[in-house]
PDB file of N, CA and C in Angstrom:
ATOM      1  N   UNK A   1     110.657 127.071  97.009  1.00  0.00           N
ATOM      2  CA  UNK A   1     110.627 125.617  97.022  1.00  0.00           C
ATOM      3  C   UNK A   1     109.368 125.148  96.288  1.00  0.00           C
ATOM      4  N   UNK A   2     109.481 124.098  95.298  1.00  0.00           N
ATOM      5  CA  UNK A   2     108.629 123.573  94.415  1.00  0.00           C
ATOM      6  C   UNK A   2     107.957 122.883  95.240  1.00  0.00           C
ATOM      7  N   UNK A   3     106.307 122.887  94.647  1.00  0.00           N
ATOM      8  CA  UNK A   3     105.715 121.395  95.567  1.00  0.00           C
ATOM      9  C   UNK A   3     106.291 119.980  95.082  1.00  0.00           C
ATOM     10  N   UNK A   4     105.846 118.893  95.831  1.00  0.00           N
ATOM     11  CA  UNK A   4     106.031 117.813  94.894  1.00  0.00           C
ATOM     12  C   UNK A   4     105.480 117.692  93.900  1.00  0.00           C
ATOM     13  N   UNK A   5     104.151 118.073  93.427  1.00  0.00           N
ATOM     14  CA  UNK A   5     103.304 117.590  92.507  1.00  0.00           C
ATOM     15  C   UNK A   5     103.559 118.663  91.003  1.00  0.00           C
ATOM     16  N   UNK A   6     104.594 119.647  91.604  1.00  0.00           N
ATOM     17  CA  UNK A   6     105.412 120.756  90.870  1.00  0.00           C
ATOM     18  C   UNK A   6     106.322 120.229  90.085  1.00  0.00           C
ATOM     19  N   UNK A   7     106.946 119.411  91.090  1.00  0.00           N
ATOM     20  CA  UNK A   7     108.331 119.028  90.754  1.00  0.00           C
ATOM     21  C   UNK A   7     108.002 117.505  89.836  1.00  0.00           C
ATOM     22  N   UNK A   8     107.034 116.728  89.683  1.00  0.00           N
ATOM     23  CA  UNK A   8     106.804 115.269  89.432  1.00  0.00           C
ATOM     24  C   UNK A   8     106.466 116.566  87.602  1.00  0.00           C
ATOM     25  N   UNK A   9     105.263 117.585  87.761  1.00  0.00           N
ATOM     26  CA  UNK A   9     104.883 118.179  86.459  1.00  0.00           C
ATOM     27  C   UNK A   9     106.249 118.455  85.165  1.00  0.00           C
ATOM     28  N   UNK A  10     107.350 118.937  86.152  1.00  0.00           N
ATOM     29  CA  UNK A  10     108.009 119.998  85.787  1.00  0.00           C
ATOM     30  C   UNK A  10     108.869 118.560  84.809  1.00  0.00           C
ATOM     31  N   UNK A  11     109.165 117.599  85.816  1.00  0.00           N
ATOM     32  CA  UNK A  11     109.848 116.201  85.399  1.00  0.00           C
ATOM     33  C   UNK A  11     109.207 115.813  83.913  1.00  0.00           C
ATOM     34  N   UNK A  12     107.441 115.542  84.246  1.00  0.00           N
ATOM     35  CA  UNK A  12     107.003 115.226  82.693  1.00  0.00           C
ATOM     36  C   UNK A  12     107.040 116.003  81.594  1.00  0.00           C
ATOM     37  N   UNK A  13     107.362 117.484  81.726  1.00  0.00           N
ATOM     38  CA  UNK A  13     107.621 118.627  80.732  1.00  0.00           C
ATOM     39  C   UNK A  13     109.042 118.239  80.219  1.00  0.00           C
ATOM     40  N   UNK A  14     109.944 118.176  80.835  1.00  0.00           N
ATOM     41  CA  UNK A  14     111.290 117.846  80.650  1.00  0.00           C
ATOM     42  C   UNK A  14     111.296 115.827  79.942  1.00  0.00           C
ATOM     43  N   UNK A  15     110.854 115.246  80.215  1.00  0.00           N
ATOM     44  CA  UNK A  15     110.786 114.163  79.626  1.00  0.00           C
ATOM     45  C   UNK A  15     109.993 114.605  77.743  1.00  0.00           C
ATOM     46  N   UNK A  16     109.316 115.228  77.565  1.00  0.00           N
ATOM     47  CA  UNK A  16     108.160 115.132  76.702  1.00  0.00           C
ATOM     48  C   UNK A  16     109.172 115.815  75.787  1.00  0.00           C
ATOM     49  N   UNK A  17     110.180 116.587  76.011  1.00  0.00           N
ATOM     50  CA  UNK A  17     111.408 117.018  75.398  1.00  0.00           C
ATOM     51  C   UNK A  17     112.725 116.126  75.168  1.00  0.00           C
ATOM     52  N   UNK A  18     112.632 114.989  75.938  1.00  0.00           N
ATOM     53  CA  UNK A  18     113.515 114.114  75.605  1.00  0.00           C
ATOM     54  C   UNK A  18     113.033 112.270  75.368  1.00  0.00           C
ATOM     55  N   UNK A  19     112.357 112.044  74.051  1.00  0.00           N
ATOM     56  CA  UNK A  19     111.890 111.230  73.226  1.00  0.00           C
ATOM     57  C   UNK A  19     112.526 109.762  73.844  1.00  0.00           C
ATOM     58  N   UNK A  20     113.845 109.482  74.149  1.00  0.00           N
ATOM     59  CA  UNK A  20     114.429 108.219  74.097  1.00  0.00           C
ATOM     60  C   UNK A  20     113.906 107.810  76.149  1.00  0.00           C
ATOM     61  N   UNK A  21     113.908 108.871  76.373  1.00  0.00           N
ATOM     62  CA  UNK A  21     114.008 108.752  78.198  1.00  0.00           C
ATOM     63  C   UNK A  21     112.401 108.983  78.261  1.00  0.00           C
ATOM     64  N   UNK A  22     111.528 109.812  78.098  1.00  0.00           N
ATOM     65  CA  UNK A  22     109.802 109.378  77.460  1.00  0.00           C
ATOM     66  C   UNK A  22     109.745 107.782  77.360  1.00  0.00           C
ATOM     67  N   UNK A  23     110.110 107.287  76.200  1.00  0.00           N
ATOM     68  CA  UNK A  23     109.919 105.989  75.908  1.00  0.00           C
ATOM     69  C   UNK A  23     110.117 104.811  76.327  1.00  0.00           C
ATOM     70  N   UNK A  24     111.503 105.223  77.639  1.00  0.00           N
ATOM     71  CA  UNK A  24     112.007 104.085  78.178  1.00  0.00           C
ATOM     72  C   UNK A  24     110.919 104.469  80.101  1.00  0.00           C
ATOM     73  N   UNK A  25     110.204 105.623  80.399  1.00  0.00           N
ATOM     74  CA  UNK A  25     109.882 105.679  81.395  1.00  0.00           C
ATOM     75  C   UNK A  25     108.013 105.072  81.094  1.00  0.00           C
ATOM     76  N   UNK A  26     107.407 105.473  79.651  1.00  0.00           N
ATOM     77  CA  UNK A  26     106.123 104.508  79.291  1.00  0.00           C
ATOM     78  C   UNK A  26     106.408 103.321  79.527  1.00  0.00           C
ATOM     79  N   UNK A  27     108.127 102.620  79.080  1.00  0.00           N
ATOM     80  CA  UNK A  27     107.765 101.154  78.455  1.00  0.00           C
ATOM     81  C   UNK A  27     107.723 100.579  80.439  1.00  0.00           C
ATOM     82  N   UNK A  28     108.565 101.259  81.390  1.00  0.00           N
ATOM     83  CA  UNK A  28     108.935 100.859  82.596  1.00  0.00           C
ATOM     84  C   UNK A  28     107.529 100.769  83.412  1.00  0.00           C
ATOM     85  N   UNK A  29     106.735 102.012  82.973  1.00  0.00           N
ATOM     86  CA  UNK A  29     105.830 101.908  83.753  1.00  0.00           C
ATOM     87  C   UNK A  29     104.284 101.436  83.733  1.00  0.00           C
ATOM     88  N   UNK A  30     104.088 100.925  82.043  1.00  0.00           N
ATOM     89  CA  UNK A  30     102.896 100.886  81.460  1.00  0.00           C
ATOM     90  C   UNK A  30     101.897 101.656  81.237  1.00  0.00           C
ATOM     91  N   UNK A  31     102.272 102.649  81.185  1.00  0.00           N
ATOM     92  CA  UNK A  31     101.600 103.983  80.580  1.00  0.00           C
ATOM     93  C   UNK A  31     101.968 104.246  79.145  1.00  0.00           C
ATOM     94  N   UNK A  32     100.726 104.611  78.554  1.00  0.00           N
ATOM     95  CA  UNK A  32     100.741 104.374  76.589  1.00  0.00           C
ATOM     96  C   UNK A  32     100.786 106.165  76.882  1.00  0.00           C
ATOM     97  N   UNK A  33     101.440 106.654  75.759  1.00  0.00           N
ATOM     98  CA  UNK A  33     100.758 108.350  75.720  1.00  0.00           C
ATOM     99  C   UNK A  33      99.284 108.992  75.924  1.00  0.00           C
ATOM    100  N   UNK A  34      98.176 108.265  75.224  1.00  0.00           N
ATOM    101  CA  UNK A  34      97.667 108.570  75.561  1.00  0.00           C
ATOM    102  C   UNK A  34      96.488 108.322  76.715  1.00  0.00           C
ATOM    103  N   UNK A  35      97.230 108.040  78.000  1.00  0.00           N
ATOM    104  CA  UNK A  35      96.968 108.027  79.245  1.00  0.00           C
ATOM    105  C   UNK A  35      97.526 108.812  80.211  1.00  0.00           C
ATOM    106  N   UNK A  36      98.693 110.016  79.448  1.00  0.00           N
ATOM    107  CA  UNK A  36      99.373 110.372  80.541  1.00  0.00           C
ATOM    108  C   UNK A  36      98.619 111.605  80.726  1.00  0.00           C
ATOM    109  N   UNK A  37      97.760 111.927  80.329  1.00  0.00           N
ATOM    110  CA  UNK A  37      97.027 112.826  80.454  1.00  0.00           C
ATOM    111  C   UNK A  37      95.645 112.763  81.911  1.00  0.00           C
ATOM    112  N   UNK A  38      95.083 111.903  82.063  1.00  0.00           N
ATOM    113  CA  UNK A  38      94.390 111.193  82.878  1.00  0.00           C
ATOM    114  C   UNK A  38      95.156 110.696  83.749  1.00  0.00           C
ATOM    115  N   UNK A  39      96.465 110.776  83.706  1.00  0.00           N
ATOM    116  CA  UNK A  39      97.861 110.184  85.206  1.00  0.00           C
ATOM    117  C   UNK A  39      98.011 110.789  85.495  1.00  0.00           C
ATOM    118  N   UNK A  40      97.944 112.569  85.301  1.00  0.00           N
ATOM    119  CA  UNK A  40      98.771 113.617  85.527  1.00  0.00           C
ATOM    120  C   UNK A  40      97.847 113.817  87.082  1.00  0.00           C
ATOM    121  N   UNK A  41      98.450 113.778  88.168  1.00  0.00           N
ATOM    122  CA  UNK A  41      97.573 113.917  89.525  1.00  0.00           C
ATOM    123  C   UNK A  41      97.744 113.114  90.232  1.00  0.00           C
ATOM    124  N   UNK A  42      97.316 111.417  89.150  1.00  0.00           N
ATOM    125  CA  UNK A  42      97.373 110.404  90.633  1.00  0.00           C
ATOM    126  C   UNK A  42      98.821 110.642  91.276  1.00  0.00           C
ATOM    127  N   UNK A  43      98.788 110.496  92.406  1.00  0.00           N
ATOM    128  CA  UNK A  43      99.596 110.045  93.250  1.00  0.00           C
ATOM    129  C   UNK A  43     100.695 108.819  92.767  1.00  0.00           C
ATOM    130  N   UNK A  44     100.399 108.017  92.434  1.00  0.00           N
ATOM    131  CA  UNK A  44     100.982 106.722  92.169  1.00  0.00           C
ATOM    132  C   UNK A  44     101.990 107.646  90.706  1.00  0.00           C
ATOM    133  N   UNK A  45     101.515 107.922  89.904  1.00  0.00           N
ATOM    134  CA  UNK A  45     101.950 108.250  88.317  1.00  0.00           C
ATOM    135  C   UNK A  45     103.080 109.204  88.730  1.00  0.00           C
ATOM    136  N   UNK A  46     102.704 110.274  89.704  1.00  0.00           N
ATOM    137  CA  UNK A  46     103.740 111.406  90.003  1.00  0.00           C
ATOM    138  C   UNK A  46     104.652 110.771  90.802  1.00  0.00           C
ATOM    139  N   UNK A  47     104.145 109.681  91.726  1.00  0.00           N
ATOM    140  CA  UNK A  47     105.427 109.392  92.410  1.00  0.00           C
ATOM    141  C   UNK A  47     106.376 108.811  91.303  1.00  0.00           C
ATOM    142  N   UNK A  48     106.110 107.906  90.773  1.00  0.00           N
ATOM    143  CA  UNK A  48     106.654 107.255  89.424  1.00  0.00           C
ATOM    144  C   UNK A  48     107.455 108.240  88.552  1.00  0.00           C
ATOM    145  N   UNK A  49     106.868 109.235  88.236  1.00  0.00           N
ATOM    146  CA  UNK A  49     107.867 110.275  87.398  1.00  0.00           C
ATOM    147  C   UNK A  49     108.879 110.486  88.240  1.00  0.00           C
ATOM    148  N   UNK A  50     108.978 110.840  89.725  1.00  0.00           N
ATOM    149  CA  UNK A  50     109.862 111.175  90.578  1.00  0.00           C
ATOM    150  C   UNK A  50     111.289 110.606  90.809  1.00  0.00           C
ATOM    151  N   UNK A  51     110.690 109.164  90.688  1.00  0.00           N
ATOM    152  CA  UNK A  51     111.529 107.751  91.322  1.00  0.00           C
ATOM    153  C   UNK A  51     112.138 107.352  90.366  1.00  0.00           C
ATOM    154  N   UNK A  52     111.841 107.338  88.449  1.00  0.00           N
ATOM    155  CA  UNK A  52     112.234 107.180  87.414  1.00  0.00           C
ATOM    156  C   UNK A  52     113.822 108.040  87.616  1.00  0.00           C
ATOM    157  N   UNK A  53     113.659 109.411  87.933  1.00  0.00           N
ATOM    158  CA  UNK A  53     114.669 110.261  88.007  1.00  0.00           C
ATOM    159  C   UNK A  53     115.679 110.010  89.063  1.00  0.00           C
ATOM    160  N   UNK A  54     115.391 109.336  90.171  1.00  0.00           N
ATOM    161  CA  UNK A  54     115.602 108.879  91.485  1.00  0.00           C
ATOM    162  C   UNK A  54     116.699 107.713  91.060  1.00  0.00           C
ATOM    163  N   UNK A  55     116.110 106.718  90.245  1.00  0.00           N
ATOM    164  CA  UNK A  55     116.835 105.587  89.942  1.00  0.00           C
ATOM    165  C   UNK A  55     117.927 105.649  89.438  1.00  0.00           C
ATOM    166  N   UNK A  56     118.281 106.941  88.556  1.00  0.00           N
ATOM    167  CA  UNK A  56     118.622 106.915  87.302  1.00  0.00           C
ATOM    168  C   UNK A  56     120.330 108.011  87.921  1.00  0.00           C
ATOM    169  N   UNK A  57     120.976 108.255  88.650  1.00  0.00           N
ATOM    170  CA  UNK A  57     121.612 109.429  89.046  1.00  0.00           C
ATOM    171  C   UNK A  57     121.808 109.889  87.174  1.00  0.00           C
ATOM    172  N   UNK A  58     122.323 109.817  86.374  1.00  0.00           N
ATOM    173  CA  UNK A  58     122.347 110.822  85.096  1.00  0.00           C
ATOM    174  C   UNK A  58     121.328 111.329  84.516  1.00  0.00           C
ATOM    175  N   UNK A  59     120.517 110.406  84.627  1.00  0.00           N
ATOM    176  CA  UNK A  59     119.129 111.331  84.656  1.00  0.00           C
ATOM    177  C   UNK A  59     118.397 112.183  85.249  1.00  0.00           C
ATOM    178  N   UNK A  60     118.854 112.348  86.567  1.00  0.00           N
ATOM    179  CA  UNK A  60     118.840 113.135  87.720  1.00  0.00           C
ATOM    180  C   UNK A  60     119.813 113.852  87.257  1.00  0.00           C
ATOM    181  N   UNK A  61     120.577 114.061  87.103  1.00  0.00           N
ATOM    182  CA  UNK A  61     121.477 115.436  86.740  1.00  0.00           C
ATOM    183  C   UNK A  61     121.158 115.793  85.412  1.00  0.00           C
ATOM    184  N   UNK A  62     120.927 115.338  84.658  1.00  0.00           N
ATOM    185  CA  UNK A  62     120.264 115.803  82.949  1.00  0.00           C
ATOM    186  C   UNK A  62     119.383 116.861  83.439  1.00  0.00           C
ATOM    187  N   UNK A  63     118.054 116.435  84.249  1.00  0.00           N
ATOM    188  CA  UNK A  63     117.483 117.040  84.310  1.00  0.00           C
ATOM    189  C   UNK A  63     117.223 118.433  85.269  1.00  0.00           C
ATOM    190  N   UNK A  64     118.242 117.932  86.285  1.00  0.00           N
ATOM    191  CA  UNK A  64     118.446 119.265  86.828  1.00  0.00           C
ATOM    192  C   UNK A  64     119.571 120.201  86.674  1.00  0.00           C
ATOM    193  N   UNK A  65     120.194 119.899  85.676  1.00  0.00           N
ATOM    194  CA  UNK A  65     120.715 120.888  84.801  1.00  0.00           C
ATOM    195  C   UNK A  65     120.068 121.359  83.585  1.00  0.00           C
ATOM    196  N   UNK A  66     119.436 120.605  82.847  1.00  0.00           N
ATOM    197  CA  UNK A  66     118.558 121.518  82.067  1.00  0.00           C
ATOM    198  C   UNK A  66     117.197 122.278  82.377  1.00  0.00           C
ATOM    199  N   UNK A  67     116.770 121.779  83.823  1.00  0.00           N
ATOM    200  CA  UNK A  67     115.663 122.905  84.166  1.00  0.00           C
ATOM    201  C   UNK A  67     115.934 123.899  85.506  1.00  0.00           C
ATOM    202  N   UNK A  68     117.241 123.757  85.675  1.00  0.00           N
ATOM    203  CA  UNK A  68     117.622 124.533  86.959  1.00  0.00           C
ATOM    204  C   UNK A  68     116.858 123.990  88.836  1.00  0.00           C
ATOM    205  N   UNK A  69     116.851 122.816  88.715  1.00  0.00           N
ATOM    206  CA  UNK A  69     116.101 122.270  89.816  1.00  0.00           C
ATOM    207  C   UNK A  69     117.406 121.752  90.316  1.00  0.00           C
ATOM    208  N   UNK A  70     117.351 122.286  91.837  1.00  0.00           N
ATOM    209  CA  UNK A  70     118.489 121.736  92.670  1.00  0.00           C
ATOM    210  C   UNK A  70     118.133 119.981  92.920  1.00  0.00           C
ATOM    211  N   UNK A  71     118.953 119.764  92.883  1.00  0.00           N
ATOM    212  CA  UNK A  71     118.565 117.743  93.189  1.00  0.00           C
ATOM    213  C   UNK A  71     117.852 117.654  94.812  1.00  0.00           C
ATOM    214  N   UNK A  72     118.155 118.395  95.245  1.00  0.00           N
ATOM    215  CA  UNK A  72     117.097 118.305  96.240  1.00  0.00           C
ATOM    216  C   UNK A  72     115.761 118.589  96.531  1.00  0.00           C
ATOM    217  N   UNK A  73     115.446 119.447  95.635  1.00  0.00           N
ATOM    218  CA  UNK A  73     113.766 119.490  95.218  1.00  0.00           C
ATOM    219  C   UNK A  73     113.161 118.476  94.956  1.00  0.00           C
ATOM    220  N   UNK A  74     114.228 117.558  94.136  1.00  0.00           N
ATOM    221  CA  UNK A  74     113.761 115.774  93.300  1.00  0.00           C
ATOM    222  C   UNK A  74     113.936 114.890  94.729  1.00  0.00           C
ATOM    223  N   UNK A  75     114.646 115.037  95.638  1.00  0.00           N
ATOM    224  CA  UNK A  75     114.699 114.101  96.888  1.00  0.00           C
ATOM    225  C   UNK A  75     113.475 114.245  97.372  1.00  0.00           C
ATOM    226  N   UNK A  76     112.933 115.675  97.700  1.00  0.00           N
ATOM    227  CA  UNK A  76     112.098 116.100  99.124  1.00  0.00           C
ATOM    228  C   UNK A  76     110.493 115.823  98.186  1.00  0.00           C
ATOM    229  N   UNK A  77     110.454 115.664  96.661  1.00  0.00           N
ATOM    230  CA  UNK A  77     109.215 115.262  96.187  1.00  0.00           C
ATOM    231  C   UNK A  77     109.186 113.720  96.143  1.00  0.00           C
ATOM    232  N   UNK A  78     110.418 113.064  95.969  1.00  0.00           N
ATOM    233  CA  UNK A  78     110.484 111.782  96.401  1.00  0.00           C
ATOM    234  C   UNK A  78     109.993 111.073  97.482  1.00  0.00           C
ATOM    235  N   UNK A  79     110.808 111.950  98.583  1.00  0.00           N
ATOM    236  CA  UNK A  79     110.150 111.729  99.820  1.00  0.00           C
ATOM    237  C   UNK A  79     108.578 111.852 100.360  1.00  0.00           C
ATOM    238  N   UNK A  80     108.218 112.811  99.539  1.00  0.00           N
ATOM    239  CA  UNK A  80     106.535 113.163  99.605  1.00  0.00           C
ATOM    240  C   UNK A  80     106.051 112.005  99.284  1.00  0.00           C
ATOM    241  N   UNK A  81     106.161 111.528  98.395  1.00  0.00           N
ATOM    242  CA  UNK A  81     105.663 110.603  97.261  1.00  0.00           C
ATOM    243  C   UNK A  81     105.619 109.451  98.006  1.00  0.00           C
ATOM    244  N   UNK A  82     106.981 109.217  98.292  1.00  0.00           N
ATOM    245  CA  UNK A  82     107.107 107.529  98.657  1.00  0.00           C
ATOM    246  C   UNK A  82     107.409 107.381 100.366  1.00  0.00           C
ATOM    247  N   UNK A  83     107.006 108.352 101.093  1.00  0.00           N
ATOM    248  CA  UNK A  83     107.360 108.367 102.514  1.00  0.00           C
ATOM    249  C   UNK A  83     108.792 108.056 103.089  1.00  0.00           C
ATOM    250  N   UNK A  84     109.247 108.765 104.327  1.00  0.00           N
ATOM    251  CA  UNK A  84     110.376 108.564 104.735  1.00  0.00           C
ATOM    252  C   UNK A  84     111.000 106.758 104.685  1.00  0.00           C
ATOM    253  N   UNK A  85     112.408 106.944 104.275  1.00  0.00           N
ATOM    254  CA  UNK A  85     112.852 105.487 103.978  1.00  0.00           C
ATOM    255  C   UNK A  85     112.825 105.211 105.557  1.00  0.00           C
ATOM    256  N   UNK A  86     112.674 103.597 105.668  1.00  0.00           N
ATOM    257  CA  UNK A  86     112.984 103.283 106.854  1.00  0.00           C
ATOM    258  C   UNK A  86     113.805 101.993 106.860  1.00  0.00           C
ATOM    259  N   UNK A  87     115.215 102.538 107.054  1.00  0.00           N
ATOM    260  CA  UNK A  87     116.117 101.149 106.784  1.00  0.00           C
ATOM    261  C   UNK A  87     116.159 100.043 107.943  1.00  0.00           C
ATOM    262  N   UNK A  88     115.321 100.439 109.133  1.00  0.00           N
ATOM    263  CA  UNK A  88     115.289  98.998 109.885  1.00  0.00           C
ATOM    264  C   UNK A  88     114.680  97.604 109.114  1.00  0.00           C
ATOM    265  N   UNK A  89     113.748  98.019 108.128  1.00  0.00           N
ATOM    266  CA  UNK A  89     113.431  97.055 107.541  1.00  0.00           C
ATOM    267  C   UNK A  89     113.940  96.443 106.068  1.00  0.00           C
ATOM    268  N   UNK A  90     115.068  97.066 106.030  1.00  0.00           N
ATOM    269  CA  UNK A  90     115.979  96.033 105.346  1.00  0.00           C
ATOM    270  C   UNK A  90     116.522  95.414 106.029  1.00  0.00           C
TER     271      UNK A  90
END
């Protein structure tokens, strides 16, 4: 089992290989390229790589078919990231 901060890395390796989904997760999140270098850690940036994939179900399967990551590795770093959902407060 990947850590989260494994699984958020493994996400920006796999983006940096796909140019159009890169470009649309900078323009979403306001990160220029060269800042993602100095993001790589925070908390906030990795949860963000996570949740990008989260949002997206085909992008969530793109990517865990091209890096062999069960979709539940991408839930349980989600969950790290952004704490258990709690739907009483919807």
């Amino acid at each position: 089992m990947k850590s989260a901060d494994d699984t958020a890395v493994a996400i920006l390796g796999w983006l940096a290989g796909e140019p159009e989904l890169l470009s649309r997760f900078l323009a979403l999140t306001g990160t220029d390229p060269a800042s993602l270098r100095k993001a790589i850690g925070e908390p906030g940036f990795m949860g963000g790589l996570v949740a990008f994939l989260m949002d997206h179900e085909p992008t969530l399967i793109a990517f865990c078919t091209a890096t062999e990551t069960a979709p539940e590795e991408v839930v349980r770093a989600h969950q790290a990231f952004s704490g258990p959902a709690n739907f009483e407060d919807i």
